[in-house]
Structures are given as C-alpha cells and as structure tokens.
C-alpha atoms as a PDB file:
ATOM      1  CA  UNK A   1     -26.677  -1.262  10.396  1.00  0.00           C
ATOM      2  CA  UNK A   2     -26.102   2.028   9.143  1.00  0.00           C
ATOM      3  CA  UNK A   3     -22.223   3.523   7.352  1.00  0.00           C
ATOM      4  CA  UNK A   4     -20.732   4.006  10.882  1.00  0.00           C
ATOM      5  CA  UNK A   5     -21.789   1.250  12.815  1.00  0.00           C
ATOM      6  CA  UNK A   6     -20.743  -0.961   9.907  1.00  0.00           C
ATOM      7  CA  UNK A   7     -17.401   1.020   9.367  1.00  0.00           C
ATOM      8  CA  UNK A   8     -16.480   0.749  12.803  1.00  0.00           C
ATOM      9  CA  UNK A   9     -17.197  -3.031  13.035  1.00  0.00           C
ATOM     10  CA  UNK A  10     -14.961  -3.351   9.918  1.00  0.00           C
ATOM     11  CA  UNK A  11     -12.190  -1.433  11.200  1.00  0.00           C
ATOM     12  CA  UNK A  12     -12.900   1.223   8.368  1.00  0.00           C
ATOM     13  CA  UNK A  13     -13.654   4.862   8.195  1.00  0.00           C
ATOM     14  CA  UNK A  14     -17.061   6.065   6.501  1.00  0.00           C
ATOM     15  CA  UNK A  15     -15.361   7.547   3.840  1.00  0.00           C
ATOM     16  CA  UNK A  16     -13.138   4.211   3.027  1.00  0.00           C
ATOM     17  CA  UNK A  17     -16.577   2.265   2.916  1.00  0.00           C
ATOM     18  CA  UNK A  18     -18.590   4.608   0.183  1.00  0.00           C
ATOM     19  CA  UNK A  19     -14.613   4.337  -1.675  1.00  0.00           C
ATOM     20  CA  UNK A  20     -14.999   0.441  -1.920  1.00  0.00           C
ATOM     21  CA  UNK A  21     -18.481   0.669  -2.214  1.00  0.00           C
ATOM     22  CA  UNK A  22     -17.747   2.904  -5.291  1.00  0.00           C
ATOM     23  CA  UNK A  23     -15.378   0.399  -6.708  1.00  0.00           C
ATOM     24  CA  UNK A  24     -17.758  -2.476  -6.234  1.00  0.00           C
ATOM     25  CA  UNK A  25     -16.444  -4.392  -3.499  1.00  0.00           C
ATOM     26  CA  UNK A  26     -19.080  -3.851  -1.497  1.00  0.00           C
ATOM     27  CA  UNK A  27     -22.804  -3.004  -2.204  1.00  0.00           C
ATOM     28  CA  UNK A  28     -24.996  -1.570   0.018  1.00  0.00           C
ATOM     29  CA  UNK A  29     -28.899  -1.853   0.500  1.00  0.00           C
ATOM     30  CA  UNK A  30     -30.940   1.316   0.902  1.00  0.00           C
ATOM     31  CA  UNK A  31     -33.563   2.430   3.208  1.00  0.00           C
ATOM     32  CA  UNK A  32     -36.699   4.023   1.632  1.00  0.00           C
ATOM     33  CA  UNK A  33     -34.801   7.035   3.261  1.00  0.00           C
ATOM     34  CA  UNK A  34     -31.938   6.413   0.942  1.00  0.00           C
ATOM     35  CA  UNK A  35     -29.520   5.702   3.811  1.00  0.00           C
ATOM     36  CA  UNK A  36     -27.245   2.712   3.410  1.00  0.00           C
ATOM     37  CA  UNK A  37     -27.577  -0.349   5.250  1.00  0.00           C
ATOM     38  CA  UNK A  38     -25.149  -3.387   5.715  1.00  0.00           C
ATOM     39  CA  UNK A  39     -25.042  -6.683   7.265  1.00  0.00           C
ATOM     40  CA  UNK A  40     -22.721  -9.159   8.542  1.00  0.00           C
ATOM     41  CA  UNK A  41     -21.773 -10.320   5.249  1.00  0.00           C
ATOM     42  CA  UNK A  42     -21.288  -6.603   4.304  1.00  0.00           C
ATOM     43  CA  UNK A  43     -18.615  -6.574   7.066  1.00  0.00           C
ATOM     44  CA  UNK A  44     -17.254  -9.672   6.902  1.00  0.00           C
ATOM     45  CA  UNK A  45     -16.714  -8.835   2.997  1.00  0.00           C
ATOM     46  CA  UNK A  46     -15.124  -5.145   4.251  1.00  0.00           C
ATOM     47  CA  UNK A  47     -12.942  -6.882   6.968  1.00  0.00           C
ATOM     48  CA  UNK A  48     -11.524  -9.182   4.002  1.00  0.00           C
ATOM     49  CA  UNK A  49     -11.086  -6.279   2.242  1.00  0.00           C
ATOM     50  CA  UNK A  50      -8.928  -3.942   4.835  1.00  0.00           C
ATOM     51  CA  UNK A  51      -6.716  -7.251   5.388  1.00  0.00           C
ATOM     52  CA  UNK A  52      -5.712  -7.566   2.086  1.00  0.00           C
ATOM     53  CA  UNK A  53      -5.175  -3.784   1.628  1.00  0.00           C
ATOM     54  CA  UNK A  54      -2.934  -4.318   4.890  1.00  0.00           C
ATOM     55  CA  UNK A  55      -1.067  -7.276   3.354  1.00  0.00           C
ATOM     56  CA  UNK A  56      -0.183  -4.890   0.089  1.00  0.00           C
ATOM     57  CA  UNK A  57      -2.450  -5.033  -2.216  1.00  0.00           C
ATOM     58  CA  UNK A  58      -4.098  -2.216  -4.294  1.00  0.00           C
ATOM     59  CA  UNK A  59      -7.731  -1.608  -4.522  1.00  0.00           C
ATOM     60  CA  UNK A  60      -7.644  -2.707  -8.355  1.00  0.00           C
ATOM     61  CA  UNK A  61      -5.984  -5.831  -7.403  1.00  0.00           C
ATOM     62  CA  UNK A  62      -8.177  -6.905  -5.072  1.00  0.00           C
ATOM     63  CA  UNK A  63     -11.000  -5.678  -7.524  1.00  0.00           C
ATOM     64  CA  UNK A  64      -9.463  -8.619 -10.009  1.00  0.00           C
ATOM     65  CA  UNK A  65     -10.626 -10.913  -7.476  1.00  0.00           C
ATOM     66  CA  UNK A  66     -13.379  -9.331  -5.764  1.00  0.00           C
ATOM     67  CA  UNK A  67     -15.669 -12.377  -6.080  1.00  0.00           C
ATOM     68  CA  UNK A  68     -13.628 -14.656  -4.378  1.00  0.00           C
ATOM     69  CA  UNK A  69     -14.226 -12.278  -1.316  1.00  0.00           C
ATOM     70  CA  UNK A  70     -17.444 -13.961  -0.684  1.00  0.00           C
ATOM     71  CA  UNK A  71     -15.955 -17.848  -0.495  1.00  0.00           C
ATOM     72  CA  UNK A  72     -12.990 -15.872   2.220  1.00  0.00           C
ATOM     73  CA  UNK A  73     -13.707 -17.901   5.694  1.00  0.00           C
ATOM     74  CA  UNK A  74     -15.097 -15.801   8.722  1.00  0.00           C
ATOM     75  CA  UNK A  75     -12.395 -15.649  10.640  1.00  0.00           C
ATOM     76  CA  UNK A  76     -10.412 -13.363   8.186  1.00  0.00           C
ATOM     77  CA  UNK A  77      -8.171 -14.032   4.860  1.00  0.00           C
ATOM     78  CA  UNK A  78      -6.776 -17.022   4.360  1.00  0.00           C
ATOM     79  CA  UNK A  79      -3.150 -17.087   2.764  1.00  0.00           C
ATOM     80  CA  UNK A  80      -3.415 -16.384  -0.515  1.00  0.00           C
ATOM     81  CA  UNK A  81      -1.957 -19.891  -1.970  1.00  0.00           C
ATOM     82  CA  UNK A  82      -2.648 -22.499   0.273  1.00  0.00           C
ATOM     83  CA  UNK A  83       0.406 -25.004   0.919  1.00  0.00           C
ATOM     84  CA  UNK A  84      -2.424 -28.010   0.039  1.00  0.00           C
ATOM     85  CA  UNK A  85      -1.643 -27.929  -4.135  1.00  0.00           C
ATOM     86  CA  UNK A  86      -5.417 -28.267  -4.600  1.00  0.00           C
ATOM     87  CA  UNK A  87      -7.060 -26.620  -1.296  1.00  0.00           C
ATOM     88  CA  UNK A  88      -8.458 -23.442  -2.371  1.00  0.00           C
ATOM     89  CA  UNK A  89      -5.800 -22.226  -4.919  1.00  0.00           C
ATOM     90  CA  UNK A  90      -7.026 -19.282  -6.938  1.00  0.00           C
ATOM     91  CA  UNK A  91      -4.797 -18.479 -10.337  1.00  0.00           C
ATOM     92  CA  UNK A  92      -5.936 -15.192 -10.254  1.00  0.00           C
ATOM     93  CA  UNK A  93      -5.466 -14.401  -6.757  1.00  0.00           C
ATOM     94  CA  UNK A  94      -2.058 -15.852  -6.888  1.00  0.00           C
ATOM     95  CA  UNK A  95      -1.186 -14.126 -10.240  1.00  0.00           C
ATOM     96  CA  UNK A  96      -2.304 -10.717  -8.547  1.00  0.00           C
ATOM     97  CA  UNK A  97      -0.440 -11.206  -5.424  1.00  0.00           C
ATOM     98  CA  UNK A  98       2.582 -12.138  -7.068  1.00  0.00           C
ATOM     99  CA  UNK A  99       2.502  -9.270  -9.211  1.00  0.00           C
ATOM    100  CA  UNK A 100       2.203  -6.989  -6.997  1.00  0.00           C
ATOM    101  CA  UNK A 101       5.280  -8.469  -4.297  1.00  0.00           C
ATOM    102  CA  UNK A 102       7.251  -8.082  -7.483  1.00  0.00           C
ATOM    103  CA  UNK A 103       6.305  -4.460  -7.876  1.00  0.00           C
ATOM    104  CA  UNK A 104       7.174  -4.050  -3.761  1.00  0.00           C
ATOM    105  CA  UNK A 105      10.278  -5.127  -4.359  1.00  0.00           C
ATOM    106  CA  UNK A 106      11.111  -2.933  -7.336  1.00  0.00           C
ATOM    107  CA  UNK A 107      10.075   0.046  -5.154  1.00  0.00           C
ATOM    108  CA  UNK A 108      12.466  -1.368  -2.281  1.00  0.00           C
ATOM    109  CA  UNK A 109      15.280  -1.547  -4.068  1.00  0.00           C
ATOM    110  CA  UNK A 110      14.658   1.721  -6.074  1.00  0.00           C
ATOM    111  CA  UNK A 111      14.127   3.469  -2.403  1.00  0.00           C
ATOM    112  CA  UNK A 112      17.208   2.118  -1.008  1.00  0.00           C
ATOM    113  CA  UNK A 113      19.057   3.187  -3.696  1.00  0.00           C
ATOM    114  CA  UNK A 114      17.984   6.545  -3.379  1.00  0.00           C
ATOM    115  CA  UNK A 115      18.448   6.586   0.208  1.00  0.00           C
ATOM    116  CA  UNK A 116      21.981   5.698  -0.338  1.00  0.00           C
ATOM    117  CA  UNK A 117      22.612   8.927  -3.021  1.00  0.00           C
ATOM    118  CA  UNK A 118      21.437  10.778  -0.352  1.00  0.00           C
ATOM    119  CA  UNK A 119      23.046   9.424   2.465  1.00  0.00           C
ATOM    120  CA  UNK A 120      26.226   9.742   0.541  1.00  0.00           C
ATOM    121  CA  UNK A 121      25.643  13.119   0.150  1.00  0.00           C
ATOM    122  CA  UNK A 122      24.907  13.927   3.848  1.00  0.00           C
ATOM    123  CA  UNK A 123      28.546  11.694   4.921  1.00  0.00           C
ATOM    124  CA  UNK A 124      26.270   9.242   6.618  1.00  0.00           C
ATOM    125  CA  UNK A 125      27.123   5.142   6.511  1.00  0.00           C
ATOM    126  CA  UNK A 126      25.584   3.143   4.253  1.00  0.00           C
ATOM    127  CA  UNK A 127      23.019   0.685   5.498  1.00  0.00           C
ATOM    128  CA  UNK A 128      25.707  -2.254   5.995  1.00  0.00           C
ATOM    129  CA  UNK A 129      27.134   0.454   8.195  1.00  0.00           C
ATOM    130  CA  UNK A 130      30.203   1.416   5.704  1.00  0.00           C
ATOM    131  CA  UNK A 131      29.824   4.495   3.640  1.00  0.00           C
ATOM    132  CA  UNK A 132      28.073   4.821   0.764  1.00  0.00           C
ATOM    133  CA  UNK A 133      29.361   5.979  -2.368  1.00  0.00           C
ATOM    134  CA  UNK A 134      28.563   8.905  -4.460  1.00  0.00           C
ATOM    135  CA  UNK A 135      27.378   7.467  -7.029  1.00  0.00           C
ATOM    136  CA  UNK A 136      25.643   4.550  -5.235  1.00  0.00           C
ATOM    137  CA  UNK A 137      22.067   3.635  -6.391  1.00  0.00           C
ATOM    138  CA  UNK A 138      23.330   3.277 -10.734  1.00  0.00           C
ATOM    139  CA  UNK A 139      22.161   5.770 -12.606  1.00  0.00           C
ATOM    140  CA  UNK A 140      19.775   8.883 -11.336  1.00  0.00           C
ATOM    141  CA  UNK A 141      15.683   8.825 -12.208  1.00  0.00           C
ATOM    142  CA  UNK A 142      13.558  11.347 -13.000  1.00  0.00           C
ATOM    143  CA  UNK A 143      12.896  12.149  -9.049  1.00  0.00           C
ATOM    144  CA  UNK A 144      16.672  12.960  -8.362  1.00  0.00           C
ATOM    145  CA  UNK A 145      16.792  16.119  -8.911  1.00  0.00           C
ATOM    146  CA  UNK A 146      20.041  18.479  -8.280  1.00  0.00           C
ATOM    147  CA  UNK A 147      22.117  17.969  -5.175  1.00  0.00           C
ATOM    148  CA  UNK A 148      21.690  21.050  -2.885  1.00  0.00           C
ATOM    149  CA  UNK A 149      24.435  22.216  -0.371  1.00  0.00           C
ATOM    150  CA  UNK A 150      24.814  24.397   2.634  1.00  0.00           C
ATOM    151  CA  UNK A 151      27.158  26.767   2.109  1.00  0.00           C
ATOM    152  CA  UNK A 152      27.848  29.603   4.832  1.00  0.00           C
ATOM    153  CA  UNK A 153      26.638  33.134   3.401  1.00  0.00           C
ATOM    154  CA  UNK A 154      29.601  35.820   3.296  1.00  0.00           C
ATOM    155  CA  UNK A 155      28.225  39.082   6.208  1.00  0.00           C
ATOM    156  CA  UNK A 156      25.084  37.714   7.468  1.00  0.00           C
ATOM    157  CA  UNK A 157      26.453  34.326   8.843  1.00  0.00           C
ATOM    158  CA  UNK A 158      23.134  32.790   7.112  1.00  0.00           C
ATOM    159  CA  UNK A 159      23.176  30.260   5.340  1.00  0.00           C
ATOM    160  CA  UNK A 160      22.021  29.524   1.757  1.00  0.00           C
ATOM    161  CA  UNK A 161      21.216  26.949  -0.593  1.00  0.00           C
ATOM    162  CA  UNK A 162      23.170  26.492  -3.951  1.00  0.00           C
ATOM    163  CA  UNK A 163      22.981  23.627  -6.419  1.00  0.00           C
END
C-alpha cells in the first residue's frame, strides 16, 4: 500500500511516517516509480511505534530498541517489563523506559513548581487548595524570568505592564 493508505491504517500522518522512516524505524520498499510501499508488517511495526510514542517515549528511545519492534505481538505493545521475571524482559527496553519516567517526573515536579510561583503571584490557591507562597517552587531557573504587574496608567485609565 502506498504512504497514505499505510499512514491511515497506522493511525499516523504521511509526514510522521517519512519522520520514522528517516530515523530507521521503519523502511519502506520502492516502486520502479520510486513511490513507497508498505505492508502489514510495515504497519504493524508503525502501530508499535505510535503506542510507545503515546506511552512517553521519545523517538531516540524507542530508536535504542527499535529491533525489538519486530518480536512486539500483533495485537499492540506489550508492557514493557513483563510481571513473569523471565517472559520477554528486555534490559534495554526497561533501562530506556525507566529513564525516561524518571525524566517525566523531573519535568512534573519542575512544572508544578512553576505553576505555583505563578499562581502565587496571581493570589490564586495552591494546588492542595491553600495558597501558595511567594517563593514556592525553591529557587528560580533560567525560564523565570521577571514578575510583571498590572498597574493602572495615570489619564488614560489603560493599563500597563511594569516589572
């Protein structure tokens, strides 16, 4: 089948399948035309692919284990470490997925944080509902920035931004 027939059986758009072509999870066969042609395999393969993009994961990390995507069962991804010790376990699968939880966590925390600084700033609660403190969050990163307020312009009635 040609790009869009396969991209639409794999829940994909064109573009996203010549993108993971590109970075080798996928290879397509060419017609002597030079159009691209892919099989059930070759959307099986891109199916895996979306799921694990939906579960988190980067392109690069599923790139470190891009050649387990050809052992992944039919009916979509299985979880990534099986509860049987022995039953499918992958180290680097389970290495990369771990990895990258930790590093959605990191980015949770350092969003709520933020989200509180602001929040504070605005007078709004906190997100256990009390307020939030000025200075919640620890110390400010390099996306902070200044604190802008509202203040009301003197004639005009406008207002303006100050920092």
């Amino acid at each position: 089948m040609r790009i869009g027939d396969a991209a639409a059986a794999a829940g994909l758009t064109p573009r996203a399948l010549r993108y993971y072509e590109q970075q080798g999870l996928v290879t397509a066969r060419r017609t002597p035309s030079g159009h691209r042609e892919y099989d059930a395999e070759d959307i099986r393969r891109l199916r895996a692919v979306r799921e694990l993009r939906e579960a988190g994961l980067t392109v690069g990390d599923v790139r470190a284990f891009a050649h387990l995507l050809a052992t992944m069962p039919a009916g979509g991804v299985p979880e990534l470490i099986p509860k049987d010790a022995g039953a499918g376990r992958c180290a680097v699968a389970e290495v990369v997925a771990r990895r990258r939880l930790a590093d959605l966590d990191a980015r949770i925390a350092r969003l709520s944080q933020l989200r509180g600084r602001l929040a504070a700033r605005l007078g709004e609660p906190g997100p256990d509902g009390g307020e939030a403190a000025p200075g919640a969050g620890g110390r400010a990163g390099a996306d902070s920035g200044p604190v802008f307020r509202l203040d009301a312009a003197p004639a005009t009635g406008a207002r303006r931004l100050r920092a």
